[in-house]
Protein backbone atom coordinates (compact mmCIF):
# COMPACT_ATOMS: atom_id res chain seq x y z
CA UNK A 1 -2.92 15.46 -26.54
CA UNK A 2 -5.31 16.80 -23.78
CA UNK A 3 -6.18 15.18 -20.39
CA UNK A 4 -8.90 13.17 -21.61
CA UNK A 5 -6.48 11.58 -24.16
CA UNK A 6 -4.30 11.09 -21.82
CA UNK A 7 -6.12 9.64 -19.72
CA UNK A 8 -7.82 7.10 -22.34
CA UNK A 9 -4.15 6.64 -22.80
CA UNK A 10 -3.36 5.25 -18.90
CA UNK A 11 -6.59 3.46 -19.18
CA UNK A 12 -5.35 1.45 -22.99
CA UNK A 13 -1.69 0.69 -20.91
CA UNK A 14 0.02 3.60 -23.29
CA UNK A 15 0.77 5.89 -20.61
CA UNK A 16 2.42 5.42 -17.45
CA UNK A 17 0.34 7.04 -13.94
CA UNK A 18 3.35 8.75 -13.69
CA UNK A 19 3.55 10.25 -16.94
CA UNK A 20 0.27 10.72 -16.54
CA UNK A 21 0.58 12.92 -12.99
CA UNK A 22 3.64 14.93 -14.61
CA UNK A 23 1.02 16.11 -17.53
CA UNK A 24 -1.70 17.04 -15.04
CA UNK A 25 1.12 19.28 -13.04
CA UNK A 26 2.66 20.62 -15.88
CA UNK A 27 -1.43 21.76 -16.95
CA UNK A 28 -1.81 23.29 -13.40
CA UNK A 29 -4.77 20.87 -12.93
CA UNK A 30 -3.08 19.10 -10.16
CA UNK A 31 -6.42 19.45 -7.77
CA UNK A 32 -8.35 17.02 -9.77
CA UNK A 33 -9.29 13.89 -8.91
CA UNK A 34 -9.61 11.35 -11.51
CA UNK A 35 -9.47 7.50 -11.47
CA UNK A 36 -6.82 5.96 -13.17
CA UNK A 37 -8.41 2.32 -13.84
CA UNK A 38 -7.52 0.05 -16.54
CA UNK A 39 -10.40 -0.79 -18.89
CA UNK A 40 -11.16 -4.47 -17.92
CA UNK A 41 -9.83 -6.18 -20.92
CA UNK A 42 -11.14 -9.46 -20.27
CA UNK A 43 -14.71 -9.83 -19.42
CA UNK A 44 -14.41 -13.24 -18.71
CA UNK A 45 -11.16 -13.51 -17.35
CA UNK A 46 -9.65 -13.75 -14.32
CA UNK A 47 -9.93 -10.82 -11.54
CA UNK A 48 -7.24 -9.59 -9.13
CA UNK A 49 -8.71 -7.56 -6.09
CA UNK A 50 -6.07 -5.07 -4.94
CA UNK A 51 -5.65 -1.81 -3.26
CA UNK A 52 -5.74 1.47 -5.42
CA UNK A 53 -2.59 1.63 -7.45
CA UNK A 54 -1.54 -1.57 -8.33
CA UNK A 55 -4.52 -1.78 -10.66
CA UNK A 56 -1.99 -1.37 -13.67
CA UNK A 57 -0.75 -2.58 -16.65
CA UNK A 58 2.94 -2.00 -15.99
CA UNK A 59 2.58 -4.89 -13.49
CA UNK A 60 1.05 -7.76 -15.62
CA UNK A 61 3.85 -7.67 -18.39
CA UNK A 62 4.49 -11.15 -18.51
CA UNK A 63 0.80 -11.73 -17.62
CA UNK A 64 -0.25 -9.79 -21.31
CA UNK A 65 2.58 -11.24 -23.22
CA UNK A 66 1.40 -14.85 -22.26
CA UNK A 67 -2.56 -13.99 -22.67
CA UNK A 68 -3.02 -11.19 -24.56
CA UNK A 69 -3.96 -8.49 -21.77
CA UNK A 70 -3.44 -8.03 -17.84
CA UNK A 71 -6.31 -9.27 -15.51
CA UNK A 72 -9.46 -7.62 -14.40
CA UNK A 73 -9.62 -5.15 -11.43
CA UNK A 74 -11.30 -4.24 -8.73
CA UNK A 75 -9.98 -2.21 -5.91
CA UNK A 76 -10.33 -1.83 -2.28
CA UNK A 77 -9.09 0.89 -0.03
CA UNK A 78 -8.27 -1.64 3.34
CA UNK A 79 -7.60 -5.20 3.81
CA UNK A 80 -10.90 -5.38 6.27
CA UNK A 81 -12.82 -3.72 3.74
CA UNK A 82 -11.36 -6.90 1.53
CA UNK A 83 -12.23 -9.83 3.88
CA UNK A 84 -15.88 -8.29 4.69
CA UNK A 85 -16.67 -7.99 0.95
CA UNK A 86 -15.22 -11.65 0.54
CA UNK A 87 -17.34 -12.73 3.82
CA UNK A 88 -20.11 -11.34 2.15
CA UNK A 89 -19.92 -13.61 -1.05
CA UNK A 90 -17.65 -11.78 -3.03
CA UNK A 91 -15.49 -13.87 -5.44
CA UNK A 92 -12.22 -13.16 -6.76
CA UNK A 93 -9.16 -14.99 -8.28
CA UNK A 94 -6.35 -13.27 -6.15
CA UNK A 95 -6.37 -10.90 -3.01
CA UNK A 96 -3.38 -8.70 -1.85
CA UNK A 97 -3.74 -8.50 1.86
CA UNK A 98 -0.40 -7.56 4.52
CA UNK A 99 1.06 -9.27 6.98
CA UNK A 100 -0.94 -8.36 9.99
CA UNK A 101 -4.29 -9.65 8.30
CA UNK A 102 -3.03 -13.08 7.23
CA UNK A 103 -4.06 -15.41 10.21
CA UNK A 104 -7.55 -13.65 9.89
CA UNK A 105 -7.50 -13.86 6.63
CA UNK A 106 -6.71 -17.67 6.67
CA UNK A 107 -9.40 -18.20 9.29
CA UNK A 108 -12.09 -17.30 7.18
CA UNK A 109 -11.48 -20.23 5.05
CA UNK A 110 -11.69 -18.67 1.92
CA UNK A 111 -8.33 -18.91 0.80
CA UNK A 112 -6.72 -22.04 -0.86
CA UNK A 113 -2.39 -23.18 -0.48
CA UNK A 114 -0.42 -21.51 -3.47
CA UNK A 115 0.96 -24.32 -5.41
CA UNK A 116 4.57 -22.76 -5.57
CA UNK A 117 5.38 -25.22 -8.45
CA UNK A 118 3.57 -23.00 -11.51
CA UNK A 119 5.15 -20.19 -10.15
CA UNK A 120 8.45 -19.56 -12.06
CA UNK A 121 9.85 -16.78 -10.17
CA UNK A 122 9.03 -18.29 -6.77
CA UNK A 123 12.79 -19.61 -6.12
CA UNK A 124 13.95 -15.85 -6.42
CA UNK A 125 11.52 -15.27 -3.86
CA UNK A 126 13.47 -13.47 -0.59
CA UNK A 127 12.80 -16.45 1.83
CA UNK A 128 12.96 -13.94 4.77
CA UNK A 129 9.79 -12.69 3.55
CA UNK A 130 8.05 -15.72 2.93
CA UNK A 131 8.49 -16.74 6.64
CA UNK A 132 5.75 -14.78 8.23
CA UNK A 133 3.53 -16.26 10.93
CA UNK A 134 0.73 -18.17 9.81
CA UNK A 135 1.94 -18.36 6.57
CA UNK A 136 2.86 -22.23 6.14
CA UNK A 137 -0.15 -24.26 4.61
CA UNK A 138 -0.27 -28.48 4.51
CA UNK A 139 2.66 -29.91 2.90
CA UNK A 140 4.72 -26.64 3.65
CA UNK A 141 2.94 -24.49 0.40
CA UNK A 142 2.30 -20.82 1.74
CA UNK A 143 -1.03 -19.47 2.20
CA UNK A 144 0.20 -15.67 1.18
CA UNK A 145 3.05 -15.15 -2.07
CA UNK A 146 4.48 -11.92 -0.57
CA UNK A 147 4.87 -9.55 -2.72
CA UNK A 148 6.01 -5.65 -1.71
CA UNK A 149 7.32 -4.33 1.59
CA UNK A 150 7.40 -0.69 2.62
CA UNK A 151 6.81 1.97 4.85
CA UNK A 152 4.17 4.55 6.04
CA UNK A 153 4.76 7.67 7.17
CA UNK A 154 4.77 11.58 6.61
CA UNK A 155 5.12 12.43 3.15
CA UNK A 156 5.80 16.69 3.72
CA UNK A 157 6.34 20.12 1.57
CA UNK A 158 9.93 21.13 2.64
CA UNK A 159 8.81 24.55 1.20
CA UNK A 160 5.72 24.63 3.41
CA UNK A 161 6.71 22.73 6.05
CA UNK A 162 8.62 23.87 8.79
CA UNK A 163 10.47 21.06 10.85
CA UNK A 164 11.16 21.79 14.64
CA UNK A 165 13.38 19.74 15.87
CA UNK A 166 13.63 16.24 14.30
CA UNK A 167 11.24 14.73 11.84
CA UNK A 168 8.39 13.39 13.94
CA UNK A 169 4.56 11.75 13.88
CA UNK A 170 4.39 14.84 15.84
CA UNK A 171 4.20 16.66 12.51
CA UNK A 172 0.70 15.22 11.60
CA UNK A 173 -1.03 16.44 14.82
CA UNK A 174 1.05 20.35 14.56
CA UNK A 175 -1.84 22.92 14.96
CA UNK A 176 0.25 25.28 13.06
CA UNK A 177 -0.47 23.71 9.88
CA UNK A 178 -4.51 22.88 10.88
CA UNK A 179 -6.39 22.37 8.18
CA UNK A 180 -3.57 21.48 5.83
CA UNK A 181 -2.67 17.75 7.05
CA UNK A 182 -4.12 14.58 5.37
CA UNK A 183 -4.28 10.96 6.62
CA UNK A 184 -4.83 7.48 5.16
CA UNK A 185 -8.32 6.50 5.78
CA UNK A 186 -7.80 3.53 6.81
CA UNK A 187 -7.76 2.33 10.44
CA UNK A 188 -5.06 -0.50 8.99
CA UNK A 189 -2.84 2.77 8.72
CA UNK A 190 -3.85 5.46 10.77
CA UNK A 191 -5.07 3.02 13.85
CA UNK A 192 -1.15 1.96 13.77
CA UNK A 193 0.69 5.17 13.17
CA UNK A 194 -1.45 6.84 16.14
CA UNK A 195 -0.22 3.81 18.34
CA UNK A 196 3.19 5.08 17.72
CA UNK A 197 2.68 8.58 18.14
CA UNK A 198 1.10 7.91 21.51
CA UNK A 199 4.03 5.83 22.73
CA UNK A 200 1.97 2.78 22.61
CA UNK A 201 4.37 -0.39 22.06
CA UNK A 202 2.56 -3.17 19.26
CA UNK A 203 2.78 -5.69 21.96
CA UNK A 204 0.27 -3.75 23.97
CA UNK A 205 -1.18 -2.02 21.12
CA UNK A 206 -4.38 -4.48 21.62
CA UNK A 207 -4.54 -3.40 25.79
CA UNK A 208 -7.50 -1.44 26.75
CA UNK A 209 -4.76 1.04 28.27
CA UNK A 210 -3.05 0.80 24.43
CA UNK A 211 -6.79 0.93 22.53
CA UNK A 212 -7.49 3.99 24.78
CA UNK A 213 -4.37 5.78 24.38
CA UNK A 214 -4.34 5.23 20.87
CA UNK A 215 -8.39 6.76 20.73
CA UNK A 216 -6.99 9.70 22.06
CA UNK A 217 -3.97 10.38 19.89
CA UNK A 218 -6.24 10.41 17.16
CA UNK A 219 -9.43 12.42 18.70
CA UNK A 220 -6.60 15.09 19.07
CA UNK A 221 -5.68 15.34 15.77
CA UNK A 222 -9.41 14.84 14.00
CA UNK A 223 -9.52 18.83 13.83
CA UNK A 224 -6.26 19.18 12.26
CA UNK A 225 -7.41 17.05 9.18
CA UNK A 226 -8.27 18.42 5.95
CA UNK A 227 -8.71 14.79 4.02
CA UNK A 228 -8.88 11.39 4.93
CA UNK A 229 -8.88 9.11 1.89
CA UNK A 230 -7.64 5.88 0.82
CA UNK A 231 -7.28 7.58 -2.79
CA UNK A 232 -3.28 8.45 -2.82
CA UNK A 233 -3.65 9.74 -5.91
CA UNK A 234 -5.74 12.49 -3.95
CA UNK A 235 -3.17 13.29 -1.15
CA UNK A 236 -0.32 13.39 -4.15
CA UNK A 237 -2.25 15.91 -5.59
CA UNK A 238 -3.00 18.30 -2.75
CA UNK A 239 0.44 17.60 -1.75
CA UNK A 240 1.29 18.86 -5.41
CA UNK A 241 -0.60 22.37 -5.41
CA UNK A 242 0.01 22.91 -1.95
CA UNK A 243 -3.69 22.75 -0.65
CA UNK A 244 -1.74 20.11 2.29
CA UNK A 245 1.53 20.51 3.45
CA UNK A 246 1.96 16.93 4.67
CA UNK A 247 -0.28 13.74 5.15
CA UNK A 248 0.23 10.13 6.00
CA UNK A 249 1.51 8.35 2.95
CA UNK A 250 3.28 5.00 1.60
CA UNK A 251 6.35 5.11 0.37
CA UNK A 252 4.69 5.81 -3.53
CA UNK A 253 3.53 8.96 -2.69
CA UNK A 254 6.57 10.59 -1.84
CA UNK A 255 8.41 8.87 -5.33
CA UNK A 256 6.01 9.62 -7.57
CA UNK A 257 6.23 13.36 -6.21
CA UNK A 258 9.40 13.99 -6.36
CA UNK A 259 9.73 12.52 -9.78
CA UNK A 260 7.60 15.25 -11.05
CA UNK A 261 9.27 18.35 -9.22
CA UNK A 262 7.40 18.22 -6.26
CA UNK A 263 9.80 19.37 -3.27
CA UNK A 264 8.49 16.61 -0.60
CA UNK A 265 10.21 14.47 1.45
CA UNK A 266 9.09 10.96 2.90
CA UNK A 267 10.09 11.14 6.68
CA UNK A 268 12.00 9.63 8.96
CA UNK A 269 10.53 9.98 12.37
CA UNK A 270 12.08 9.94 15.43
CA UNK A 271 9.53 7.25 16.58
CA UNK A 272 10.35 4.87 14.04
CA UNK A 273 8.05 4.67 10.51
CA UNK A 274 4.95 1.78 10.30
CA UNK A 275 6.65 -1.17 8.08
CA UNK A 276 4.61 -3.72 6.46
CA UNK A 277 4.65 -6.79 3.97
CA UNK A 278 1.82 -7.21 1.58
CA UNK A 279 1.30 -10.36 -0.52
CA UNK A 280 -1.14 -12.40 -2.87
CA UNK A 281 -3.79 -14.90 -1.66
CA UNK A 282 -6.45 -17.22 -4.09
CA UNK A 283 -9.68 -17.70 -2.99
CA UNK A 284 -10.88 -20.96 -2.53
CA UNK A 285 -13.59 -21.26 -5.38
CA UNK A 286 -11.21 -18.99 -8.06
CA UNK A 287 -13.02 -19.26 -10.87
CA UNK A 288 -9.54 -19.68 -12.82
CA UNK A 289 -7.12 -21.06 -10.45
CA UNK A 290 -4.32 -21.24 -13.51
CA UNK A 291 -4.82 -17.68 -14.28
CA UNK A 292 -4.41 -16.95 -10.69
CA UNK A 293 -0.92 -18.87 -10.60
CA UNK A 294 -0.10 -16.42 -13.37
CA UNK A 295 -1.31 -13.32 -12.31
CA UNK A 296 1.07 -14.04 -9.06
CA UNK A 297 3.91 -15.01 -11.01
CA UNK A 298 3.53 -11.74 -12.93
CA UNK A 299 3.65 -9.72 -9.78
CA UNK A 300 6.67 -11.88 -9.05
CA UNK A 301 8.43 -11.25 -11.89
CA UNK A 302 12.08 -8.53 -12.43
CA UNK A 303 9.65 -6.91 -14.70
CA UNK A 304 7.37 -5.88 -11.88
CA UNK A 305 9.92 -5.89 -9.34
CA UNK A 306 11.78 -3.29 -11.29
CA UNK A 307 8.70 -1.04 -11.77
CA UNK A 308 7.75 -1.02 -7.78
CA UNK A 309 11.23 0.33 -6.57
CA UNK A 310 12.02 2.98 -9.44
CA UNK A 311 8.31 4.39 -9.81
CA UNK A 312 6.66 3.66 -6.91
CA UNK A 313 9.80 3.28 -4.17
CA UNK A 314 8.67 -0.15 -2.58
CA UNK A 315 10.72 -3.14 -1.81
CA UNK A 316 10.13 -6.08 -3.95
CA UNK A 317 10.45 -10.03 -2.83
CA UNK A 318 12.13 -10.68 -6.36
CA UNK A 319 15.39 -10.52 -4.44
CA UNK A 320 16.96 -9.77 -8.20
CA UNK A 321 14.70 -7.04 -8.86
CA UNK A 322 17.55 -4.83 -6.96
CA UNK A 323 20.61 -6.07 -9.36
CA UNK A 324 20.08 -2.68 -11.52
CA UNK A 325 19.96 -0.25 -8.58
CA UNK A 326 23.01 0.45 -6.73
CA UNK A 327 22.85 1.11 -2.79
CA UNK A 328 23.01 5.00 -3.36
CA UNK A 329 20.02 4.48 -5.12
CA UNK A 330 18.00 2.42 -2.95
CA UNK A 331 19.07 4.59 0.45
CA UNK A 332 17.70 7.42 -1.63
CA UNK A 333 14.11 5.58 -1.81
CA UNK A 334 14.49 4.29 1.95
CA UNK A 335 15.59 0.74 1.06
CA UNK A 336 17.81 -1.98 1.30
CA UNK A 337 18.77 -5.20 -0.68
CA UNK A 338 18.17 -6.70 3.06
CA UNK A 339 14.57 -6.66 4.19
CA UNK A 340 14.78 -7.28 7.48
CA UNK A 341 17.20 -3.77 7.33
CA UNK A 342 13.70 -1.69 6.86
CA UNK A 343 11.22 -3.90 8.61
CA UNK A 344 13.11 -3.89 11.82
CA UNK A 345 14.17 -0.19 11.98
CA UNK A 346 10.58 0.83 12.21
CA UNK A 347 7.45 -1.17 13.60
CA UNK A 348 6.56 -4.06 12.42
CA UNK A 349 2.76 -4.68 11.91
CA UNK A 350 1.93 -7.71 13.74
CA UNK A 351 -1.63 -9.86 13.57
CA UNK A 352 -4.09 -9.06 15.95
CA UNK A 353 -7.65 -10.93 16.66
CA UNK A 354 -10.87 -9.92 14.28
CA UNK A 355 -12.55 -8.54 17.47
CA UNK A 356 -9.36 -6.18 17.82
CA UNK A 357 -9.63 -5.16 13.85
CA UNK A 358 -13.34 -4.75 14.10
CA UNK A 359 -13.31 -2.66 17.35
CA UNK A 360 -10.48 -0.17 15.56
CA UNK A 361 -12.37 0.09 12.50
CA UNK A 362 -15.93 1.15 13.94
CA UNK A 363 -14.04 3.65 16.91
CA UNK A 364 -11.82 5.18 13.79
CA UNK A 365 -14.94 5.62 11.62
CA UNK A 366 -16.48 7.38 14.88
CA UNK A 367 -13.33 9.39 14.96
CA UNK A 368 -13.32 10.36 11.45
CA UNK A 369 -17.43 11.94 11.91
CA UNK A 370 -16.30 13.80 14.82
CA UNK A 371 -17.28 11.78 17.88
């Protein structure tokens, strides 16, 4: 089979992404860029609007079983990218913002309560998660289903990359390796990670004195940059053939990696990583608010739960998707059974105003052009 039956392999659900990456290694073709998108099976049937990589069949098993074939999808690569294309008039089913955009996102009014009732994997939902501020609708329903919890932070070549010292944010602004570091593009990421490089704590982070400092951590590393991109599958792939010897990654990145023979290692900083909780919203005006129940309760499911910590290294809110892995295991991928173990040994995103997302995202988009 060559890469283009592969690839209409990952695209029919056949073929894993990872199965898929190991094939492109073992070919040498690492360095190409190719989007791994499910064919949209159902025309007319419900859409889920996600970031890159969760656009995947492995995720919808129960969903198929039940109606024949996952969900439609279209992908985003940040959150504000998200809302502004839902401002705009875009409609979709279900959303998957993070923590630090749900008041915003509830603001906008385009969301509706998740009726937690047609949701058969909700009482094996980690209730630690679900508390998140902002998250409690009328008559107690929650606004946002969460769904994974992780970590960003330097995914590196140990056979490239030379540590001084201990692991560090430091390593993504190291003018020894100029040139060969890559970065989420994404001020949602980068804006945040920057903050903690520069010493700036999140309860300031919205300061003028914090906004400032945080300007300048990242004007200082702009020339150091090879690639930003929300596309992980791109910074996996220089990461692969050695065009980058580290970037700023999720937790995913670093898994998938290592599963295929990659020698990388997801860092521990000194600083403290970026955590973050992500979760599943319906619009308002869902076209098929039933089929959005289920799409959740898919992503809910041990099924899916199972898939996001052994392929893609993520915590899960399915507090039963860890009964197969045993501690060892999870420490190895950075997680815990408990949660709030992760989330409070690095920093927390926490919500800021619109004005405060809107001002990051047009000074890192000045940044990124060199100003």
């Amino acid at each position: 089979m060559d890469v283009i039956d592969h690839l209409a392999a990952v695209r029919r659900g056949r073929l894993s992404r990872r199965a898929f990456t190991r094939t492109l290694l073992a070919a040498g073709v690492a360095t190409v860029a190719m989007p791994l998108r499910p064919a949209r099976a159902q025309s007319d049937g419900a859409t889920f609007f996600t970031w890159g990589g969760y656009d995947i069949p492995e995720l919808f098993v129960p969903y198929a079983e039940k109606h024949g074939a996952p969900p439609n999808f279209t992908t985003f690569g940040g959150s504000e990218e998200a809302l502004t294309k839902m401002r705009a008039g875009f409609v979709v089913d279900v959303s998957h913002p993070c923590n630090q955009g749900l008041p915003r996102w509830v603001a906008s009014g385009l969301f509706q309560p998740i009726d937690t009732a047609k949701l058969s994997n909700w009482g094996d939902v980690m209730p630690e998660l679900i508390d998140l501020p902002g998250n409690e609708a009328e008559g107690g329903l929650p606004w946002m289903a969460p769904f994974d919890w992780g970590q960003t932070s330097v995914t590196y070549r140990t056979d490239i990359f030379e540590v001084e010292g201990e692991e560090s944010w430091d390593m993504l602004w190291d003018d020894r390796y100029s040139g060969r570091l890559g970065s989420l593009a994404s001020a949602g990421d980068a804006w945040w990670c920057a903050a903690i490089k520069a010493g700036v704590d999140f309860a300031d982070i919205a300061t003028e004195d914090g906004f400032q400092a945080t300007a300048a951590a990242l004007r200082e590393q702009r020339p150091h940059i090879r690639v930003y991109t929300d596309d992980t599958t791109t910074l996996e792939q220089a990461l692969a053939s050695g065009e980058l010897a580290a970037a700023m990654t999720w937790n995913s990145s670093a898994v998938l990696l290592q599963a295929d023979g990659v020698p990388v290692k997801f860092a521990k900083p000194r600083e403290g990583a970026l955590t973050w909780v992500c979760g599943l919203m319906i619009h308002k005006d869902a076209p098929h608010p039933e089929l959005a129940h289920d799409i959740i309760d898919s992503l809910l499911s041990v099924e899916s739960g199972h898939f996001m910590i052994e392929d893609y290294g993520y915590g899960h809110s399915n507090m039963r998707s860890f009964d197969k892995f045993s501690e060892e295991t999870l420490t190895g991928l950075g997680l815990s059974k408990n949660p709030l173990e992760i989330l409070q040994a690095g920093h927390f995103q926490t919500p800021q105003t619109q004005e405060f997302e809107t001002r990051i995202n047009e000074e890192f988009e000045m940044i990124k052009a060199g100003f």
